[in-house]
Protein backbone atom coordinates (compact mmCIF):
# COMPACT_ATOMS: atom_id res chain seq x y z
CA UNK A 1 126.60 46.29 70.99
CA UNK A 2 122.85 46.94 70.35
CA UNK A 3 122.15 46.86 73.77
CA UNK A 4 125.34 49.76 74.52
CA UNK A 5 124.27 52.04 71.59
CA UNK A 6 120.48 51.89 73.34
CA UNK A 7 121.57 52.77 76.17
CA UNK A 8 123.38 55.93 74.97
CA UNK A 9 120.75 56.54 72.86
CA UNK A 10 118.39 56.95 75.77
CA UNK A 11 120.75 58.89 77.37
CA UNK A 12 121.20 61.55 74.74
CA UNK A 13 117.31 62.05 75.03
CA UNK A 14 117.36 61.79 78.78
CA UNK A 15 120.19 64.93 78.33
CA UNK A 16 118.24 66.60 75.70
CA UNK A 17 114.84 66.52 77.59
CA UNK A 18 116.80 68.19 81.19
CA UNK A 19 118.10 70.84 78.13
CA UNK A 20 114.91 71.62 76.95
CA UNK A 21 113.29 71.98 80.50
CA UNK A 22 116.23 74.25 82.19
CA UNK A 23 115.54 76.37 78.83
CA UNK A 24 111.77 76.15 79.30
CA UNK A 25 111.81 77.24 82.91
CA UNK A 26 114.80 80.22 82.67
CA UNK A 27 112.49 82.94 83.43
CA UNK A 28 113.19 84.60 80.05
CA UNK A 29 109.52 85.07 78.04
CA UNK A 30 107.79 82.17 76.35
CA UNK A 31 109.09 83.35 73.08
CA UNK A 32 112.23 83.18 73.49
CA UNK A 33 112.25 79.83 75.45
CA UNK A 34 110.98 78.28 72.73
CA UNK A 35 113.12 79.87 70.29
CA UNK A 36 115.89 78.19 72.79
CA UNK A 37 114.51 74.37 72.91
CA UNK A 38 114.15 74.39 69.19
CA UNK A 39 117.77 75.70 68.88
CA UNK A 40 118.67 72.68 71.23
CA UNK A 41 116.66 70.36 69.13
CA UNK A 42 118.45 71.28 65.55
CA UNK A 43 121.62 70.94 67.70
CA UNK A 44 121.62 67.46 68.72
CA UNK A 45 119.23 66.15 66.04
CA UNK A 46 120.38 67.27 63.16
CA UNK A 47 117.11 69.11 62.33
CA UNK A 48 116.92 71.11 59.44
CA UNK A 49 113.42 72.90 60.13
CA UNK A 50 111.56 73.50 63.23
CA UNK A 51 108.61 75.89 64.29
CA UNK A 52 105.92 75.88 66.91
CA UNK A 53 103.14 77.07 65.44
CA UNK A 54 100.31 78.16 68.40
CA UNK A 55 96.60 79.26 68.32
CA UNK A 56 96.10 83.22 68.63
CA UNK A 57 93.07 83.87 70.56
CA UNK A 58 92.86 87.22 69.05
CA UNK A 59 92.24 85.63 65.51
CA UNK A 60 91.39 81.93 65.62
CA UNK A 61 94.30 81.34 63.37
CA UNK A 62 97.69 79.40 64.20
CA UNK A 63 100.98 81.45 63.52
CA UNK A 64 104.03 80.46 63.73
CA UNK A 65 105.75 81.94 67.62
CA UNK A 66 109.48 80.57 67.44
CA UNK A 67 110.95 78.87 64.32
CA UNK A 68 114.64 77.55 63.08
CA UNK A 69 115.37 77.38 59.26
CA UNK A 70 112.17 79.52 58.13
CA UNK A 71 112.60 82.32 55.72
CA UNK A 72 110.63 85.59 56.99
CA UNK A 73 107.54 84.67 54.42
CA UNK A 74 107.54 81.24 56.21
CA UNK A 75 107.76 82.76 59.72
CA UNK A 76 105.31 85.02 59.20
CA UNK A 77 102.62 82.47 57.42
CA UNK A 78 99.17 81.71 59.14
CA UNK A 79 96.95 78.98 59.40
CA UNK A 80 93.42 77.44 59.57
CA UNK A 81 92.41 75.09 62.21
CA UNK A 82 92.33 71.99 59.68
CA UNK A 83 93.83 73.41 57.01
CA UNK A 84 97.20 71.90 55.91
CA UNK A 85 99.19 69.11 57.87
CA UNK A 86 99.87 71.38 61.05
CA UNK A 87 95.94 72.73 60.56
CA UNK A 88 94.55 69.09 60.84
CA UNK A 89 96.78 68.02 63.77
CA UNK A 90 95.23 70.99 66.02
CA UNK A 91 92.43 70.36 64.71
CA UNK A 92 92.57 66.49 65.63
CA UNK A 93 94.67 66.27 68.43
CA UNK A 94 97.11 63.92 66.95
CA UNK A 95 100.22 63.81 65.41
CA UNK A 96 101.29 63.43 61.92
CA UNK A 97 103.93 61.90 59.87
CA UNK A 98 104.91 62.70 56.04
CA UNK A 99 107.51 60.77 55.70
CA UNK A 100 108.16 62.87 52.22
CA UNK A 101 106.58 65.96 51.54
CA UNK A 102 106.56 66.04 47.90
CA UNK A 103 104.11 62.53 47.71
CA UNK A 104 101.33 64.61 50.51
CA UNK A 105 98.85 67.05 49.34
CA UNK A 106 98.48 68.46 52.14
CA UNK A 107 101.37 69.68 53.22
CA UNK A 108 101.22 73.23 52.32
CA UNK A 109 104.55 74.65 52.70
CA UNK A 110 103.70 77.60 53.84
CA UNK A 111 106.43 77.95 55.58
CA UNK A 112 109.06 78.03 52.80
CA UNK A 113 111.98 76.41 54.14
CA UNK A 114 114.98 77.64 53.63
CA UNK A 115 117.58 75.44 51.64
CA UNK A 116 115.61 72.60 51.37
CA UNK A 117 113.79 71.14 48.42
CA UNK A 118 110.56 69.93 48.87
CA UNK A 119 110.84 66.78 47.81
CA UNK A 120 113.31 65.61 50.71
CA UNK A 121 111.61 66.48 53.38
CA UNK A 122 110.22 64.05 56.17
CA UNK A 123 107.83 66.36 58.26
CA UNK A 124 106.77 65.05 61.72
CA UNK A 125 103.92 67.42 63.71
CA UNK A 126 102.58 66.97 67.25
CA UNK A 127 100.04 68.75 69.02
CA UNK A 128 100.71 70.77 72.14
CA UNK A 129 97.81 70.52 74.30
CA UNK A 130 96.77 72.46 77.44
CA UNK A 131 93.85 70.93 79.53
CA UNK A 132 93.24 68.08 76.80
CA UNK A 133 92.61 70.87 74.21
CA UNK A 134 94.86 71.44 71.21
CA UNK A 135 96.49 74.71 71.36
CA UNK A 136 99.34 74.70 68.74
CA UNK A 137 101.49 72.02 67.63
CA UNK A 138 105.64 71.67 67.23
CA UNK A 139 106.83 70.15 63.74
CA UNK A 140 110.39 69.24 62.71
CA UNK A 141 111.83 68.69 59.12
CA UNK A 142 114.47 65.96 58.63
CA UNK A 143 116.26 65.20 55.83
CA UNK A 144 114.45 62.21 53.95
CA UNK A 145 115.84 58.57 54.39
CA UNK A 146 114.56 55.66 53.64
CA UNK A 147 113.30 53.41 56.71
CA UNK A 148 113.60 55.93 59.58
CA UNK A 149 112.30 55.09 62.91
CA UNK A 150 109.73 58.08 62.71
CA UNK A 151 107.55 56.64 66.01
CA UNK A 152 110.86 57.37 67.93
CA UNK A 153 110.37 61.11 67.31
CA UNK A 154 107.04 61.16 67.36
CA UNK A 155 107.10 60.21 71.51
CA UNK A 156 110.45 61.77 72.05
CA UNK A 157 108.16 65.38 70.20
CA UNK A 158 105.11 64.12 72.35
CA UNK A 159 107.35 64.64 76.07
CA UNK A 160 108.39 67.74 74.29
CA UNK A 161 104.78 69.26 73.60
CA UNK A 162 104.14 68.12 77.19
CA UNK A 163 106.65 70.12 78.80
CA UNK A 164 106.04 73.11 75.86
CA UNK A 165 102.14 72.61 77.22
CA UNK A 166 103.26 73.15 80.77
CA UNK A 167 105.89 76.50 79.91
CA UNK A 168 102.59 78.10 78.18
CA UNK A 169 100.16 77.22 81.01
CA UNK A 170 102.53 79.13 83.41
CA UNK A 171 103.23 82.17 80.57
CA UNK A 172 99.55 82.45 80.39
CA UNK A 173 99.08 82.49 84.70
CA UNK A 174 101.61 85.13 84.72
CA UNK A 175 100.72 87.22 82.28
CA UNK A 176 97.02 87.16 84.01
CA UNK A 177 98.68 87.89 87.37
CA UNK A 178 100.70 90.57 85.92
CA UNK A 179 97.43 92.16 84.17
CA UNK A 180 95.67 91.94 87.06
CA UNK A 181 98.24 93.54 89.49
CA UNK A 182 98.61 96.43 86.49
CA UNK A 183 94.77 96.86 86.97
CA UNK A 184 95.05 96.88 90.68
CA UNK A 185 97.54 99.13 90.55
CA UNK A 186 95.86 101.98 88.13
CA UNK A 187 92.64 100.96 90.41
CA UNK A 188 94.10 101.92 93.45
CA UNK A 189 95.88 105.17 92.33
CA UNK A 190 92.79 106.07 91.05
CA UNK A 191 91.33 105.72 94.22
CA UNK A 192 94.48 107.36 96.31
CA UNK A 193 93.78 110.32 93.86
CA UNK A 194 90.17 110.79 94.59
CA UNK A 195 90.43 110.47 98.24
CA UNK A 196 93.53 112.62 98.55
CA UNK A 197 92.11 114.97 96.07
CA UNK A 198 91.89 118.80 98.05
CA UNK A 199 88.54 119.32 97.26
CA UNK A 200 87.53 116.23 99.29
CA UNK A 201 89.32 117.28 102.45
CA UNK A 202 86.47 118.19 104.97
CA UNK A 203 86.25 121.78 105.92
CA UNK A 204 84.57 125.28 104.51
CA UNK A 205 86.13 127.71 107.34
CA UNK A 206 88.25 130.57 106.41
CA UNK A 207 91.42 129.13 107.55
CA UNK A 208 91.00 125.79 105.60
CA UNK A 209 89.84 127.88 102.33
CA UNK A 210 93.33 129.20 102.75
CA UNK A 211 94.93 126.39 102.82
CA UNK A 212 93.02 124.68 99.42
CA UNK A 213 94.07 127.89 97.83
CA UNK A 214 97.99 127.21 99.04
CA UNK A 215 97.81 123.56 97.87
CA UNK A 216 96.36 124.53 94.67
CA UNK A 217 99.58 127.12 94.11
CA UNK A 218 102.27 124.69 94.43
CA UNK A 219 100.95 120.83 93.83
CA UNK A 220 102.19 120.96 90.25
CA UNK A 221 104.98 122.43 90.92
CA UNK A 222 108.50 120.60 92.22
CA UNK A 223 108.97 123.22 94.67
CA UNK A 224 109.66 122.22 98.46
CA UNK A 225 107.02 122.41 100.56
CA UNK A 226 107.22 122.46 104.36
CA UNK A 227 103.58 121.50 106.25
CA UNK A 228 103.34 123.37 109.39
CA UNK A 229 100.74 122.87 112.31
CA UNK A 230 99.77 121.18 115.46
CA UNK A 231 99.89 117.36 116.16
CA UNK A 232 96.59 116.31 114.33
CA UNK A 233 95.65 118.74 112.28
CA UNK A 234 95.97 116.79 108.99
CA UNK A 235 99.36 117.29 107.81
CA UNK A 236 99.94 114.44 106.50
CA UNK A 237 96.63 114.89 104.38
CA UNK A 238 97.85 117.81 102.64
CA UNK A 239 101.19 115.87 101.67
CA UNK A 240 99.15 113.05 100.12
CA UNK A 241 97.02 116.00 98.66
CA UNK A 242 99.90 117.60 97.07
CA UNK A 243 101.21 114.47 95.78
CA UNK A 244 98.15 113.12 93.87
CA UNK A 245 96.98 116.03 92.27
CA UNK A 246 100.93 116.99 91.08
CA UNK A 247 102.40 115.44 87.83
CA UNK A 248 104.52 112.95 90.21
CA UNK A 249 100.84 111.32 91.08
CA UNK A 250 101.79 108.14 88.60
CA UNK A 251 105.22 107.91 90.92
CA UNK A 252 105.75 106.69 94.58
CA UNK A 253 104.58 108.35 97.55
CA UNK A 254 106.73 107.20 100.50
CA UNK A 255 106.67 108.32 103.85
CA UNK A 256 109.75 108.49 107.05
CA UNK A 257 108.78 109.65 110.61
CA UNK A 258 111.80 111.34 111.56
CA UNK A 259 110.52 110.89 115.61
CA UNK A 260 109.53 106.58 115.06
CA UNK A 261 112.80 105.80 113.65
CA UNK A 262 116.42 105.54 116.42
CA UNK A 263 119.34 108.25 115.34
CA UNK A 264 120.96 105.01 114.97
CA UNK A 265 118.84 104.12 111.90
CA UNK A 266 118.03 107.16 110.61
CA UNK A 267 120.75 107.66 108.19
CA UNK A 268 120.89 104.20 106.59
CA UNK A 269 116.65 104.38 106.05
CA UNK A 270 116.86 107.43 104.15
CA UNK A 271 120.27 107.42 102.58
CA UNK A 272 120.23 103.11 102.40
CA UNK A 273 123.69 101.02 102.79
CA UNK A 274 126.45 99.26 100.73
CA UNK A 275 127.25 95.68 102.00
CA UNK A 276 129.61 95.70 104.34
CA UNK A 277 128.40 98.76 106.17
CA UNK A 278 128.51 97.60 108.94
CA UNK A 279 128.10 94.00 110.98
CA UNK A 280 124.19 92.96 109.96
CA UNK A 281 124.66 94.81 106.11
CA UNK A 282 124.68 91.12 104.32
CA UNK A 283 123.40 93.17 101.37
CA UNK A 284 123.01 96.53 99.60
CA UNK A 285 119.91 98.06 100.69
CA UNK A 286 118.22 101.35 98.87
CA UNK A 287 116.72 103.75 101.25
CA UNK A 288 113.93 105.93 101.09
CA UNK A 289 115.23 108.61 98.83
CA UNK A 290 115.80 105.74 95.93
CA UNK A 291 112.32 104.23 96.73
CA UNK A 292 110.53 107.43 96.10
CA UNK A 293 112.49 108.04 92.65
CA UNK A 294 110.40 110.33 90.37
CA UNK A 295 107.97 110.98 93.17
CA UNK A 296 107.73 111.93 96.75
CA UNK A 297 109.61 112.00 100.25
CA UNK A 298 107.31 113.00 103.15
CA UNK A 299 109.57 113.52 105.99
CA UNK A 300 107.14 114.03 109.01
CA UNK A 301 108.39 115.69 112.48
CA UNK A 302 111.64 116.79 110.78
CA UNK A 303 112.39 118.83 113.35
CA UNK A 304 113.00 115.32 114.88
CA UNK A 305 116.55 115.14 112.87
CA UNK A 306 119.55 115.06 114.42
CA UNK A 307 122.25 116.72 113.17
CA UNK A 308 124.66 115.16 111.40
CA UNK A 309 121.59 113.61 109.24
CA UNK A 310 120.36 117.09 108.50
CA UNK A 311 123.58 117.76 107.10
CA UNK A 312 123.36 114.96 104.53
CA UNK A 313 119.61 115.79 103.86
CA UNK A 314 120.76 119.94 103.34
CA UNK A 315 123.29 118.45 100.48
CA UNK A 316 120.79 116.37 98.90
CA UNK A 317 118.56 119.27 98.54
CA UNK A 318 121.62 121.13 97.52
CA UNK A 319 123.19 118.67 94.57
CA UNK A 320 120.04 116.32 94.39
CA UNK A 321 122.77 113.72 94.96
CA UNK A 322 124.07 111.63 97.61
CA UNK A 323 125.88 108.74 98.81
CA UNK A 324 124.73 105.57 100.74
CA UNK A 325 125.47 104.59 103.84
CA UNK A 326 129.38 102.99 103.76
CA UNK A 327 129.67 103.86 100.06
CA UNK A 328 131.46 106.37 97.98
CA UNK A 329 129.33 106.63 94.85
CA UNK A 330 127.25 109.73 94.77
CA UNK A 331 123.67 108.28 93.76
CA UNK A 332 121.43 110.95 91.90
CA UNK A 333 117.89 111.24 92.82
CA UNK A 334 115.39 113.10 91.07
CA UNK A 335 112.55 113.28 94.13
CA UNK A 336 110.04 116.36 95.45
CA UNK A 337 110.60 117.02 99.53
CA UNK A 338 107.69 117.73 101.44
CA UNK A 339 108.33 117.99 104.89
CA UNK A 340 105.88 118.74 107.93
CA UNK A 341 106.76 119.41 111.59
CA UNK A 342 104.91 120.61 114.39
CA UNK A 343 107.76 121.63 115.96
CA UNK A 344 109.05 125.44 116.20
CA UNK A 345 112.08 125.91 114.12
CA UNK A 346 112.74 129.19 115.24
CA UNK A 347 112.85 128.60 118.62
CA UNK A 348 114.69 124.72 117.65
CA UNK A 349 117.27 127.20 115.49
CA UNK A 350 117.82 129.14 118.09
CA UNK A 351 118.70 126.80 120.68
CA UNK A 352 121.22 125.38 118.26
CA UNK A 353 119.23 121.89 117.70
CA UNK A 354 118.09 122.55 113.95
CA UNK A 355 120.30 123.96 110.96
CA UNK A 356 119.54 127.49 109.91
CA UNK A 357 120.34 126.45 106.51
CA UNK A 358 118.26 123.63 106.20
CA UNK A 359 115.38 125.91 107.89
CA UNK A 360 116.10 128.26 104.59
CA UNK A 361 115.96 124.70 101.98
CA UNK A 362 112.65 123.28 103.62
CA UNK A 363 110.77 126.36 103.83
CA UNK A 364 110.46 128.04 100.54
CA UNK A 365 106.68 127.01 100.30
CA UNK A 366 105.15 126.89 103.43
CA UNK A 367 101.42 125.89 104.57
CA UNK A 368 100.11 126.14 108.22
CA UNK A 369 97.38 123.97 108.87
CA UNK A 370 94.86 125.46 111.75
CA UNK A 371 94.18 124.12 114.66
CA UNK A 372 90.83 122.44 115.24
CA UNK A 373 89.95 125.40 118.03
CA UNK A 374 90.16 127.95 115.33
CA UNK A 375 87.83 126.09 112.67
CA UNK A 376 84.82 125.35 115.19
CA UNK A 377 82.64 126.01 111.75
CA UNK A 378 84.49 122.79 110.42
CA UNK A 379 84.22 120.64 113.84
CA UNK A 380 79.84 119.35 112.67
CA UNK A 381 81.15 118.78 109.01
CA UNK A 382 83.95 116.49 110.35
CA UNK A 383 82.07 114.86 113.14
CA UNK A 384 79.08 113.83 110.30
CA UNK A 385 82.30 112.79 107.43
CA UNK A 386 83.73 110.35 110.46
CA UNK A 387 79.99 109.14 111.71
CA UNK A 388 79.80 107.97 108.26
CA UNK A 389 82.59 106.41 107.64
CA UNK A 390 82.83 104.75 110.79
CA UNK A 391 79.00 103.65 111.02
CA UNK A 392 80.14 101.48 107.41
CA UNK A 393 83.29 100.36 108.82
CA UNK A 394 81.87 98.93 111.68
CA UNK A 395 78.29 97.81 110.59
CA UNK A 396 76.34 99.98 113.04
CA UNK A 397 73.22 102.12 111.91
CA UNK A 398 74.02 105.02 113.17
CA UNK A 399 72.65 108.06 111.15
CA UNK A 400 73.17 111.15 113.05
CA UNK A 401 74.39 113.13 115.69
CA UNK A 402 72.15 114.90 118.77
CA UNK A 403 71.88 118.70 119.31
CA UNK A 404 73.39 117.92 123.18
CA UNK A 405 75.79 115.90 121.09
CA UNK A 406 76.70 118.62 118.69
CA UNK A 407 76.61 121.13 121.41
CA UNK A 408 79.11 119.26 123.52
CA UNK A 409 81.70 118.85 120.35
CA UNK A 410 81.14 122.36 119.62
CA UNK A 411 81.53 123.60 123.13
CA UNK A 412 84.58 121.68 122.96
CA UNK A 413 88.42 122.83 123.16
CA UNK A 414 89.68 119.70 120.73
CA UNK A 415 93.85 119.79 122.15
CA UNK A 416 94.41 116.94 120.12
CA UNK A 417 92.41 118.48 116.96
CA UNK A 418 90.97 116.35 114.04
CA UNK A 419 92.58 113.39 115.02
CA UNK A 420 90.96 113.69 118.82
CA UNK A 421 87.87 114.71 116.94
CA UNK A 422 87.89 111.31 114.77
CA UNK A 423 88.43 109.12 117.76
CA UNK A 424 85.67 110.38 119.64
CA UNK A 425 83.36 109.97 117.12
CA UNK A 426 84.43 106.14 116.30
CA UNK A 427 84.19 105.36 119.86
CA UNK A 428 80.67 107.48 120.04
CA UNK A 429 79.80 105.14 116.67
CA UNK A 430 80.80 101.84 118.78
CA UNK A 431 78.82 102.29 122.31
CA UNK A 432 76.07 103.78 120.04
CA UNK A 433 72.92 101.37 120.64
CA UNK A 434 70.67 102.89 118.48
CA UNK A 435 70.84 105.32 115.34
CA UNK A 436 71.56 108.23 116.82
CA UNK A 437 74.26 109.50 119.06
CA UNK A 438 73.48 110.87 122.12
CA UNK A 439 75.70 112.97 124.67
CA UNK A 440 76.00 110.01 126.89
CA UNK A 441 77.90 108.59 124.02
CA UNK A 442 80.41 110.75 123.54
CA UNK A 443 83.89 110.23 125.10
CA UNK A 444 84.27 111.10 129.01
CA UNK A 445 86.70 113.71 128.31
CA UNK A 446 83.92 115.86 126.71
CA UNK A 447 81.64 115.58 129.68
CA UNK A 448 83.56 117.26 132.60
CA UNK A 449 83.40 121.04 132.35
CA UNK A 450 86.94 121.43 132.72
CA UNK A 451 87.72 119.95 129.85
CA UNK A 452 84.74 121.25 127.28
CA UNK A 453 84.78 124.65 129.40
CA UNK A 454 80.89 123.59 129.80
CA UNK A 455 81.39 123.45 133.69
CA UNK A 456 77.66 122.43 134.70
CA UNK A 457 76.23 120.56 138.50
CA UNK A 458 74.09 118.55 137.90
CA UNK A 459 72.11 116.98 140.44
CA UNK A 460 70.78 113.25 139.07
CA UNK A 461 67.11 114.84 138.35
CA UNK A 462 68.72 117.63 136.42
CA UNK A 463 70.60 115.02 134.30
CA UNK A 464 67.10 113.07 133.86
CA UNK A 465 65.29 115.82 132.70
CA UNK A 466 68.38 116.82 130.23
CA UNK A 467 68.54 113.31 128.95
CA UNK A 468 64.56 113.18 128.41
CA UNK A 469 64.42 116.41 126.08
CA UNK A 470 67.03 115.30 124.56
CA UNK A 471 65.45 111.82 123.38
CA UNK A 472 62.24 114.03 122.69
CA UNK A 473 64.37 116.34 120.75
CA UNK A 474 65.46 113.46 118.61
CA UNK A 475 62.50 111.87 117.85
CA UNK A 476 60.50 115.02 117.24
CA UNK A 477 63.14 115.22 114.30
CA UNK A 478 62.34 112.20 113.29
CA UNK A 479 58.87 112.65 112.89
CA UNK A 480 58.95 116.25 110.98
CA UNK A 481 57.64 117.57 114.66
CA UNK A 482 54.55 114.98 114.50
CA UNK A 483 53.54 114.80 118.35
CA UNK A 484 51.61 111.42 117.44
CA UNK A 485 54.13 109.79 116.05
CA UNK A 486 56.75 111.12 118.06
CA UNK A 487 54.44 109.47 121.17
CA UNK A 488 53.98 106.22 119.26
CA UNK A 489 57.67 105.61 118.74
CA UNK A 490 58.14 106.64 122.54
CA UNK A 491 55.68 104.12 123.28
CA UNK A 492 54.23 107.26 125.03
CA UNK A 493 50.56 109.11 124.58
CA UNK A 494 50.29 112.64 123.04
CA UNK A 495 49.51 114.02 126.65
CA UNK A 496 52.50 112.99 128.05
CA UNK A 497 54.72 114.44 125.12
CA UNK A 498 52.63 117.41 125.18
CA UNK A 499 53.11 118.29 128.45
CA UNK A 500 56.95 117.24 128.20
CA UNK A 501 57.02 119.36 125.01
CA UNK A 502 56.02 122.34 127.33
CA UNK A 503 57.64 121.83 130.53
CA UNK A 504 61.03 121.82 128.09
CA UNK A 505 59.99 124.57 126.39
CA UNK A 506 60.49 122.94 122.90
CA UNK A 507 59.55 124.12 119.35
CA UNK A 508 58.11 121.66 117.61
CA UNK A 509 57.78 123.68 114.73
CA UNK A 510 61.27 123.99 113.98
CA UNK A 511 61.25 120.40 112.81
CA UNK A 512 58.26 120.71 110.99
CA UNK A 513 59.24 120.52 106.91
């Protein structure tokens, strides 16, 4: 009979203990988890009092984080390390037994239990540790009785601290993850801002001034704005650029190319789709509109659309509603539309390919970006912002650019505009071998004269004699026009520069500082 009521003994505590770990690893906070395990342990114990009481790091002092049977005084009552029965177990690492309250002077009763006289009380406190060190305790009050087993609940409390131990370890990992990711996150916004800020986007020509001036009208606004211009101009650029400096900077910034994604797809990546869509839709799936809630939709090449899409994007920017993919539901969205294209609409309108209507919704704040050809005053400012960057990203000393060089990129047509421009000059940055880039290091494209309109015939002297001057050119820079050093770094003789420096016809004053 002994033997039986052991065995279901150690069952109930086998049950109890799976309770107290399926509460302990819900996912609901710490707090309330162990609000939950000592619910379970008044349950099935008959309990009276519970609390465990844990270390603040913001004070040094224990307080009491989840309690059953405390009055508000009592929950809200703090501690010494030491001081008091719970105050000496952190303190010691050990648990404690008063088998009756009223006969220990140290137990403080801070906590003020509620309908419970002091004098019957059998308080039992053991220390929750983390990495060997104390960091709180757990204490129970049972009524008093004469001869209880109190070792039995002093190792069933000690598995309990353990797994309590474990619960706070992970709390404390996630919060730390969680802080950090918030920090990454403000981090990197604060970087997105500054690089997408206007008044870092490279260029001082006319046409780009314009363009500052246009972004600067309508970024804080929610207006529409439809980003005009040729394949590489930087469209996407002044999107970002509207987005971080507008109120909606804090809010996501998501981005569809109309042309990368199938008319097949289209529909369900903007609008998203109710399960049961169609064959693969296992799940509901939000599409872009939802993602960019509170912020921005860049649509780029819109005049990709095809029809029956534009129709569902002309109500959205009609109601500011729509419905998903297979569903019935409108879904209300509160997002800013910037849309770029480098396309023509007219001519896409007229042919019967783009809606008229939607043409009127998209365009009610437009900005053209130029063309590279019609900045040339921005094409040296650009080509020295990309040397830099590049020369970083790929660990190469390269500090400057060559008067051939700049020459050749000004002479230069650009078709494929900034983002032509940029390529060349990482590629120039890569076959670089020394700090400087020379002509010969620009991309072959930019050396025939039909395509930099710098049609020369060269015979293999002629290209000699170009390349020389040019590497005098570049050190004579170098050297503030010094004809010395200029030689010495040439591993050449002032006579010979000299009379290169002549036959060239260069002015070595013009370096001079």
């Amino acid at each position: 009979m002994a033997k039986e009521r052991a065995i279901s003994h150690d069952a109930s505590r086998l049950t109890a203990l799976a309770e107290i770990n399926d509460a302990l690893a819900g996912g609901s906070s710490l707090r309330a988890a162990l609000q939950r395990v000592l619910q379970l342990l008044d349950r099935r114990y008959s309990v009276v009092c519970s609390s465990v009481t844990l270390l603040s790091p913001d004070t040094g002092l224990l307080q009491v984080e989840a309690s059953e049977g405390l009055t508000k005084e009592g929950q809200s009552a703090r501690y010494a390390v030491g001081e008091g029965v719970t105050g000496r177990v952190v303190e010691s690492g050990k648990p404690v037994i008063v088998p009756r309250a009223s006969k220990e002077p140290m137990f403080l009763n801070r906590a003020r239990r509620k309908n419970l006289e002091r004098r019957d009380i059998s308080f039992i406190c053991v220390p929750i540790k983390t990495r060997k060190k104390p960091v709180g305790a757990i204490s129970i009050d049972l009524p008093f009785e004469k001869g209880r087993d109190y070792q039995d609940y002093v190792r069933f409390l000690g598995v309990v601290s353990s797994m309590i131990a474990q619960a706070i370890r992970v709390s404390h990992l996630v919060d730390a993850e969680r802080q950090r990711l918030v920090e990454e996150n403000v981090h990197l916004r604060g970087e997105l801002k500054q690089r997408y800020d206007f008044a870092n986007i490279v260029g001082t020509s006319s046409p780009m001034r314009e363009v500052y001036a246009q972004v600067a009208q309508v970024a804080s606004a929610t207006t529409t704005v439809l980003v005009r211009g040729e394949s590489g101009t930087g469209k996407e650029l002044i999107a970002h650029a509207l987005h971080y400096n507008s109120p909606r900077a804090k809010k996501p910034f998501i981005k569809v190319s109309c042309a990368a994604l199938p008319d097949s797809l289209i529909e369900s990546e903007l609008f998203g789709y109710e399960k049961g869509a169609f064959t693969d839709a296992r799940t509901r799936k939000k599409g872009r509109f939802e993602l960019a809630e509170g912020g921005t939709l860049f649509l780029d090449e819109i005049g990709d659309l095809n029809q029956s899409t534009q129709l569902k994007l002309l109500r959205v920017l009609q109601e500011r509603e729509f419905e998903r993919l297979g569903g019935t539901d409108p879904v209300k969205v509160n997002v800013r539309l910037i849309a770029a294209t480098n396309a023509d609409l007219e001519k896409a309108i007229a042919a019967g390919t783009f809606r008229n209507d939607l043409h009127y919704r998209l365009n009610v704040f437009a900005i053209f970006v130029p063309p590279l050809r019609e900045r040339k005053t921005d094409v040296l400012l650009l080509a020295d912002h990309f040397l830099e960057r590049y020369a970083v990203e790929h660990g190469k000393q390269v500090k400057r650019i060559s008067t051939p060089a700049i020459d050749m990129l000004m002479a230069y047509h650009w078709p494929g505009n900034v983002r032509e421009l940029e390529n060349a000059i990482e590629r120039s940055v890569l076959v670089c071998d020394g700090n400087v880039i020379h002509a010969h290091d620009l991309p072959p494209s930019l050396q025939t004269g039909e395509a930099s309109g710098t049609a020369m015939s060269l015979s293999l002297s002629d290209a000699v004699e170009a390349y020389e001057k040019d590497l005098i050119e570049d050190t004579l820079k170098a050297t503030r026009g010094n004809r010395v050093k200029a030689a010495t770094l040439l591993q050449s003789t002032e006579r010979i520069i000299s009379y290169k420096v002549k036959k060239y016809d260069i002015d070595c004053n013009r370096y001079r500082s």
